[in-house]
Protein backbone atom coordinates (compact mmCIF):
# COMPACT_ATOMS: atom_id res chain seq x y z
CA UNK A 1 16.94 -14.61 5.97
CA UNK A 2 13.70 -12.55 4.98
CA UNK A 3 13.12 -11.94 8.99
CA UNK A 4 16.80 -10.85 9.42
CA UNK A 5 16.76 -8.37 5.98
CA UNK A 6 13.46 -6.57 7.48
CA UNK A 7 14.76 -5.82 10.67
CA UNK A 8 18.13 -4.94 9.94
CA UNK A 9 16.66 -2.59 6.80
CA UNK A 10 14.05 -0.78 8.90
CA UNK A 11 16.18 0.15 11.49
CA UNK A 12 18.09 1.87 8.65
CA UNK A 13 15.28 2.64 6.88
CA UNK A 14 14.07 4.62 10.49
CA UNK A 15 17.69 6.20 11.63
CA UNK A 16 18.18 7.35 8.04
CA UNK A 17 14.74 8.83 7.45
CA UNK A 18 14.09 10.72 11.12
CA UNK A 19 14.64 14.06 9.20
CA UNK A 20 11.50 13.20 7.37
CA UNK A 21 9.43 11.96 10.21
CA UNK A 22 10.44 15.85 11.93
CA UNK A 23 9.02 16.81 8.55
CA UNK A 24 5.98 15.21 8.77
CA UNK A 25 5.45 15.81 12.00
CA UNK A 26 5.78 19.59 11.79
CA UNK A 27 3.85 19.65 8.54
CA UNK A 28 0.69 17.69 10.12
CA UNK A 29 0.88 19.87 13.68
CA UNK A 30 0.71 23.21 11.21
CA UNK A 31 -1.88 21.76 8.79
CA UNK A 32 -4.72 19.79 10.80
CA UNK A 33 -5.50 19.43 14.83
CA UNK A 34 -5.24 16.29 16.24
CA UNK A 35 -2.84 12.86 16.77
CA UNK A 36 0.57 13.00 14.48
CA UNK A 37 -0.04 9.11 14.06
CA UNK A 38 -3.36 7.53 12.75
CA UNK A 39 -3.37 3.23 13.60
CA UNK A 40 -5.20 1.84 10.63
CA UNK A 41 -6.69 -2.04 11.29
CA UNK A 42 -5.38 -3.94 8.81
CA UNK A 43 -5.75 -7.91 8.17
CA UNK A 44 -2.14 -9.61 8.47
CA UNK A 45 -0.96 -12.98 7.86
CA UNK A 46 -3.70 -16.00 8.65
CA UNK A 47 -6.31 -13.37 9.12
CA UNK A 48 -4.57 -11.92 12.23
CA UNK A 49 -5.78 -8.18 12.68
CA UNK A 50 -3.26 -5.76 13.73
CA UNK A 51 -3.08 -1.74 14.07
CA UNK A 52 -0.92 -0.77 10.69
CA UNK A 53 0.98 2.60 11.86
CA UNK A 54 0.79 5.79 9.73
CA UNK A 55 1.39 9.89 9.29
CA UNK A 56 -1.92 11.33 9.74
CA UNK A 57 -3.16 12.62 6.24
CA UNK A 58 -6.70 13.29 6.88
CA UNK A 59 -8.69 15.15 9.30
CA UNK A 60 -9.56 13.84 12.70
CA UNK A 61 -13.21 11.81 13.19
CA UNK A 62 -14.59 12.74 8.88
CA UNK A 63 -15.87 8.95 8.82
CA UNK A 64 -16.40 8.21 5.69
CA UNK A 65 -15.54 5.36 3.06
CA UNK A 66 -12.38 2.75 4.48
CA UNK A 67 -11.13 3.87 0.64
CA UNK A 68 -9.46 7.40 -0.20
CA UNK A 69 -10.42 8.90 -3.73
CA UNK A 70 -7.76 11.04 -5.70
CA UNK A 71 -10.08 14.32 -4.55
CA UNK A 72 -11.28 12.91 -1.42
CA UNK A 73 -12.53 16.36 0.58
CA UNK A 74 -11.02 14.57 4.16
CA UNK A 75 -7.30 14.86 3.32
CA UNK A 76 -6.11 17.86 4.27
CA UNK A 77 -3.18 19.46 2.11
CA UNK A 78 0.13 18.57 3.74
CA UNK A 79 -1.40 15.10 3.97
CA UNK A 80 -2.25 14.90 0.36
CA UNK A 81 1.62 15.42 -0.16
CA UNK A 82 2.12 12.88 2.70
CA UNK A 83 0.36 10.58 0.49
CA UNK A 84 1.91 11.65 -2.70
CA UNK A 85 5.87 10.84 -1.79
CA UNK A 86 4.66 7.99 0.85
CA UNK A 87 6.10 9.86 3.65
CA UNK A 88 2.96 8.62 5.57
CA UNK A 89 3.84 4.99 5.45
CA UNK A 90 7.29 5.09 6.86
CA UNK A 91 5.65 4.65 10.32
CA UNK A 92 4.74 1.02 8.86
CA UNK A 93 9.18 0.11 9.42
CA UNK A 94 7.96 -0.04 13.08
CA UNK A 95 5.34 -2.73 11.98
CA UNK A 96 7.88 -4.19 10.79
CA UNK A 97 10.31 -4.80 13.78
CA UNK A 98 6.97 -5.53 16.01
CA UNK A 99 6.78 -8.23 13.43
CA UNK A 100 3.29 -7.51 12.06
CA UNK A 101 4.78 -6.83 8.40
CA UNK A 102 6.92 -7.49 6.25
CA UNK A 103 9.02 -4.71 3.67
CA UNK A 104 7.65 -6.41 0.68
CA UNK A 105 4.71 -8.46 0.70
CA UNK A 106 0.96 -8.18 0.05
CA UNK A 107 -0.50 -4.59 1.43
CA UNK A 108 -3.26 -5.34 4.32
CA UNK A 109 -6.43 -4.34 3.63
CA UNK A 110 -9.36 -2.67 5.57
CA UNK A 111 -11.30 -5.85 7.72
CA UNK A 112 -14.77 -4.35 6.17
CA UNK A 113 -12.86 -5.26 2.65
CA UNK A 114 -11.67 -8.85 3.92
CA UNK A 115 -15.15 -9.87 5.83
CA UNK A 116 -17.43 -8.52 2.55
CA UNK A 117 -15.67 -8.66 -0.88
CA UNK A 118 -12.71 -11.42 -0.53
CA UNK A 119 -12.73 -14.81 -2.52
CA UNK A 120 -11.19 -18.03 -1.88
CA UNK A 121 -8.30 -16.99 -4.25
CA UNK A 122 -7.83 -13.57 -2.84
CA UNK A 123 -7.43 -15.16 0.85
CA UNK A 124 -4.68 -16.95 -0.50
CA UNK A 125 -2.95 -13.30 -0.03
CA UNK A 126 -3.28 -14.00 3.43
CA UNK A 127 -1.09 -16.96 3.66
CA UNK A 128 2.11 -15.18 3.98
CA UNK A 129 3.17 -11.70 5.75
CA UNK A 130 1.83 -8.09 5.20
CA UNK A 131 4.16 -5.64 3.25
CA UNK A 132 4.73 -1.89 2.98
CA UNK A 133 5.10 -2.29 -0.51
CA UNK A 134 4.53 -5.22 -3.34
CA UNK A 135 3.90 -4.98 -7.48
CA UNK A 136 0.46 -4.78 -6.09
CA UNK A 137 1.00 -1.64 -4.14
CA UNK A 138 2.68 -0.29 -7.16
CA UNK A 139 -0.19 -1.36 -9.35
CA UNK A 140 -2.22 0.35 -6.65
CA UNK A 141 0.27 3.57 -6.47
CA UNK A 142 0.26 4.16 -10.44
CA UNK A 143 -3.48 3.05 -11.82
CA UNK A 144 -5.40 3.60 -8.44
CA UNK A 145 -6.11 7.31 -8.70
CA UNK A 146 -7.54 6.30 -12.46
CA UNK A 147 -10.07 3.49 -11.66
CA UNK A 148 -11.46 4.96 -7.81
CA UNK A 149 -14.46 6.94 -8.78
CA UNK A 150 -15.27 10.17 -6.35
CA UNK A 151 -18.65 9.05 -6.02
CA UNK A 152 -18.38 5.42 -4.85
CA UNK A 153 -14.79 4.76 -3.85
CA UNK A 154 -15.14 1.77 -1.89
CA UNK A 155 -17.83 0.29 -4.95
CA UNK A 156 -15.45 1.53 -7.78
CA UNK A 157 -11.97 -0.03 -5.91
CA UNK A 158 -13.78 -3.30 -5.36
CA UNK A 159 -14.87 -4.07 -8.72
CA UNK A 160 -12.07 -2.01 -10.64
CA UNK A 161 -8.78 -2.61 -8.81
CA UNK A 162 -9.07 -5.20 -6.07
CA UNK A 163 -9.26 -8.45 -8.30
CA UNK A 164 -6.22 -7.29 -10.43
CA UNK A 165 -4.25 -6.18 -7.49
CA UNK A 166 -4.62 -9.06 -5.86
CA UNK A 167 -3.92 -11.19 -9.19
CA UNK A 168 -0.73 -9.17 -9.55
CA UNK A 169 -0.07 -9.73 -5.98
CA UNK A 170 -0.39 -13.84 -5.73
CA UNK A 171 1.64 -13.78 -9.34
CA UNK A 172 4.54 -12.22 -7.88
CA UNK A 173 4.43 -14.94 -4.81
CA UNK A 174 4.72 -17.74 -6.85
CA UNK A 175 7.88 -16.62 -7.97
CA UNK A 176 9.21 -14.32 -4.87
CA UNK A 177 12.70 -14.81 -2.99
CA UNK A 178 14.84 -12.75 -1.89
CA UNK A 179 16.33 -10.84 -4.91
CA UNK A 180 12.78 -10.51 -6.48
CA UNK A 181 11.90 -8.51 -3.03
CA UNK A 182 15.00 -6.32 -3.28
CA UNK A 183 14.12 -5.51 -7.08
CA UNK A 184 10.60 -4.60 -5.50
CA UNK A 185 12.09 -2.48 -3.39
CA UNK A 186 14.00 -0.83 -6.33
CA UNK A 187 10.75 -0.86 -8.37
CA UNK A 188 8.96 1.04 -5.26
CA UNK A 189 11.40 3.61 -5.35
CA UNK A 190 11.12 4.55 -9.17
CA UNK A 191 7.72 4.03 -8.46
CA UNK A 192 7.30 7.14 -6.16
CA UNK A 193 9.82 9.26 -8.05
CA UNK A 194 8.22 8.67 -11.51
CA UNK A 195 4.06 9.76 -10.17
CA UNK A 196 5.83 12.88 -8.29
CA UNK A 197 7.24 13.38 -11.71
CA UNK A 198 4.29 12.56 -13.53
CA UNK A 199 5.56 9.92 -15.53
CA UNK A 200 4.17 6.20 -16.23
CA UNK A 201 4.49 3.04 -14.41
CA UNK A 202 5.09 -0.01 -15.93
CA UNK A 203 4.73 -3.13 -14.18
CA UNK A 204 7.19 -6.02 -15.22
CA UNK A 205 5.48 -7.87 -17.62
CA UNK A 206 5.61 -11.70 -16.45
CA UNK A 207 3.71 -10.81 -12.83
CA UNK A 208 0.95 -8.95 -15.38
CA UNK A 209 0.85 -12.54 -17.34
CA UNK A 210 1.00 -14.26 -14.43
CA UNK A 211 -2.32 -12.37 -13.08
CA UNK A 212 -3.94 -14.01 -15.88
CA UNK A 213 -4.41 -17.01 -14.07
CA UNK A 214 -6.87 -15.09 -11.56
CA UNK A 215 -8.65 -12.33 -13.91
CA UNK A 216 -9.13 -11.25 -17.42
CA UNK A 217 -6.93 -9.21 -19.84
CA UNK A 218 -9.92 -6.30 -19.62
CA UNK A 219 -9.12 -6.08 -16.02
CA UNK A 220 -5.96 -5.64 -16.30
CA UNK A 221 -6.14 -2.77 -19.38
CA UNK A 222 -5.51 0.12 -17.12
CA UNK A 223 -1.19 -1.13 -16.71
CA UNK A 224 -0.66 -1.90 -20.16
């Protein structure tokens, strides 16, 4: 039912949003030289790598950290809007229906993050399919831009936010099914609305408790 629901909502999800892909499209031609698309390797389900699709929001060859700071000098200025309303990860439906990801379900991360910073608990993330979006990624989307530091992203994001993402992340997949993934969904939407507003986001308290199980209340301080 989960593999019928992702491709039958992407294909939606793509049809209904083409006016925004001409948007981006446009916007990144007129901003920065180079590919419209940018394929991001990613870690999927098992440890499986795969080549996660995405809007171009920084400029071509910078290098640089596999993390992206709130003031991070290589995304150019359409792209930092890109990032903003998460216009650049609507590529990611066509993940989707190649069957690499999932709509909800743990985001991939970097290999380089996987191979040097994961524990045995965070590889249980692994054990089920990639998603565009999760109460991680909205952990990630509200409280990342607060615990990244400009200096050291990648040092900063693995000590500050990867352990409680990932807590937040295997907490929501004990209890996941179907209507818990479509209130995600919901959740995701506020979720971009309320940080282009400027407002809070507030995680739903049980899948905070339930990250409990994996890190400490201090880690989690930044959501409450």
């Amino acid at each position: 039912m989960k593999r019928a629901f992702d491709i039958i909502i992407s294909i939606f999800v793509l049809i209904g949003t083409s006016p925004l892909f001409l948007l981006a499209i446009v916007g990144i031609k007129l901003s920065s030289k180079g590919a419209v698309f940018y394929r991001a390797m990613r870690v999927g389900q098992g440890g499986t790598p795969f080549a996660m699709y995405k809007f171009r929001s920084m400029h071509v060859s910078t290098g640089g950290s596999v993390i992206t700071a709130a003031n991070d000098t290589r995304v150019f200025g359409f792209g930092a809007f890109l990032r903003k309303s998460k216009i650049d990860e609507l590529p990611q439906f066509l993940n989707v229906l190649r069957g690499d990801m999932s709509i909800i379900g743990p985001r991939p991360e970097d290999p380089k993050i996987v191979t040097d910073h994961y524990t045995d608990w965070m590889i249980k993330t692994l054990d089920v399919r990639p998603g565009i979006s999760s109460p991680g990624a909205i952990y990630y989307y509200g409280y990342g831009e607060h615990l990244i530091d400009d200096a050291d992203p990648e040092g900063s994001y693995v000590q500050n936010l990867l352990p409680p993402k990932l807590a937040v992340e295997l907490a929501y997949l004990q209890r996941a099914n179907f209507w818990s993934d479509l209130g995600v969904a919901i959740q995701t939407a506020l979720a971009i609305f309320k940080v282009i507003a400027g407002r809070p986001i507030r995680l739903p308290q049980r899948d905070l408790d339930g990250a409990l199980n994996w890190v400490s209340a201090a880690q989690l301080q930044a959501s409450r």
